[in-house]
Protein backbone atom coordinates (compact mmCIF):
# COMPACT_ATOMS: atom_id res chain seq x y z
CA UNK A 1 15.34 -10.97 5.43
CA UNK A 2 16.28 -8.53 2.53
CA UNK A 3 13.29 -10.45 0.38
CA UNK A 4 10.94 -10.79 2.76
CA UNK A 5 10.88 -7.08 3.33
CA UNK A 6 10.57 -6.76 -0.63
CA UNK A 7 7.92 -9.52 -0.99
CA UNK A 8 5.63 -7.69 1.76
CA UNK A 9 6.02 -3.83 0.63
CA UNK A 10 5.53 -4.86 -3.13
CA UNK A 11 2.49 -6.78 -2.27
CA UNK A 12 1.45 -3.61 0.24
CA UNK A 13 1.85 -1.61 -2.94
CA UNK A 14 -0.26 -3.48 -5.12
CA UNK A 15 -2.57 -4.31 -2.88
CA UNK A 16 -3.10 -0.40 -1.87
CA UNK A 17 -3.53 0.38 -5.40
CA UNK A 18 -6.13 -2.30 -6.09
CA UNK A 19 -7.82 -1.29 -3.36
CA UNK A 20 -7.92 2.75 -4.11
CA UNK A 21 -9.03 1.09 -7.67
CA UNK A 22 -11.93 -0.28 -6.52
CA UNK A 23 -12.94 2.04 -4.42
CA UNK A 24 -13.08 4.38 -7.30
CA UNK A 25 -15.33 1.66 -8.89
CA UNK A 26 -17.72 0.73 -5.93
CA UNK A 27 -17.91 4.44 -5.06
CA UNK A 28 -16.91 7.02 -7.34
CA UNK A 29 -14.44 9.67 -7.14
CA UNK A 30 -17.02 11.97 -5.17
CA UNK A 31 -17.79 9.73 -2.22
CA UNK A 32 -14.25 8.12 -2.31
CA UNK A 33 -12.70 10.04 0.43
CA UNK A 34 -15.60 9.26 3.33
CA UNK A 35 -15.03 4.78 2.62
CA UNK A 36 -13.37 2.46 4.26
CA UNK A 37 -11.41 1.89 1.01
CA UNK A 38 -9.59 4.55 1.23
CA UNK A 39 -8.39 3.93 4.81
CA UNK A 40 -7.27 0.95 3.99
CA UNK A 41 -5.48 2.10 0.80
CA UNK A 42 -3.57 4.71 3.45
CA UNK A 43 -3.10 2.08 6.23
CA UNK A 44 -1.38 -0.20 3.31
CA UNK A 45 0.65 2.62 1.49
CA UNK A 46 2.01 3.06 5.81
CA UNK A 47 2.63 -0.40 5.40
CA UNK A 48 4.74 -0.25 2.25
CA UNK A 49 6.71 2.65 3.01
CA UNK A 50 7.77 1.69 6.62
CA UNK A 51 8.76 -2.19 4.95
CA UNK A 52 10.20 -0.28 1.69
CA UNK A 53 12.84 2.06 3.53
CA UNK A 54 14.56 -1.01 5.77
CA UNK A 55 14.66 -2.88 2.14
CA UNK A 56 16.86 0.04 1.05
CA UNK A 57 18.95 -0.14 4.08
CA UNK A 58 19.66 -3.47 3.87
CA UNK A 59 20.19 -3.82 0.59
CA UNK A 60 22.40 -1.06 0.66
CA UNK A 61 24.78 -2.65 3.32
């Protein structure tokens, strides 16, 4: 359980960055905030943060 939660909010992470990345490169840094790219860079930074905080329970037990 303890690396599954790891596994998915590392690859949350690095997918959200990736994503905010290319956004930057499809769109610029002007027109960045109205795209889908950055909703779905916030919906999978969500993602990592609400996997990434059980992680550090459970690995703290």
């Amino acid at each position: 359980m303890e690396q599954l939660l790891f596994i998915v909010s590392i690859s949350a992470l690095g997918l959200c960055f990736c994503v905010f990345i290319l956004g930057i490169i499809n769109h610029g840094l002007r027109n960045l905030f109205e795209s889908r790219y950055t909703k779905v860079s916030t919906l999978l930074f969500v993602i990592y943060i609400l996997t990434f905080i059980p992680y550090l329970i459970i690995s703290s037990i």
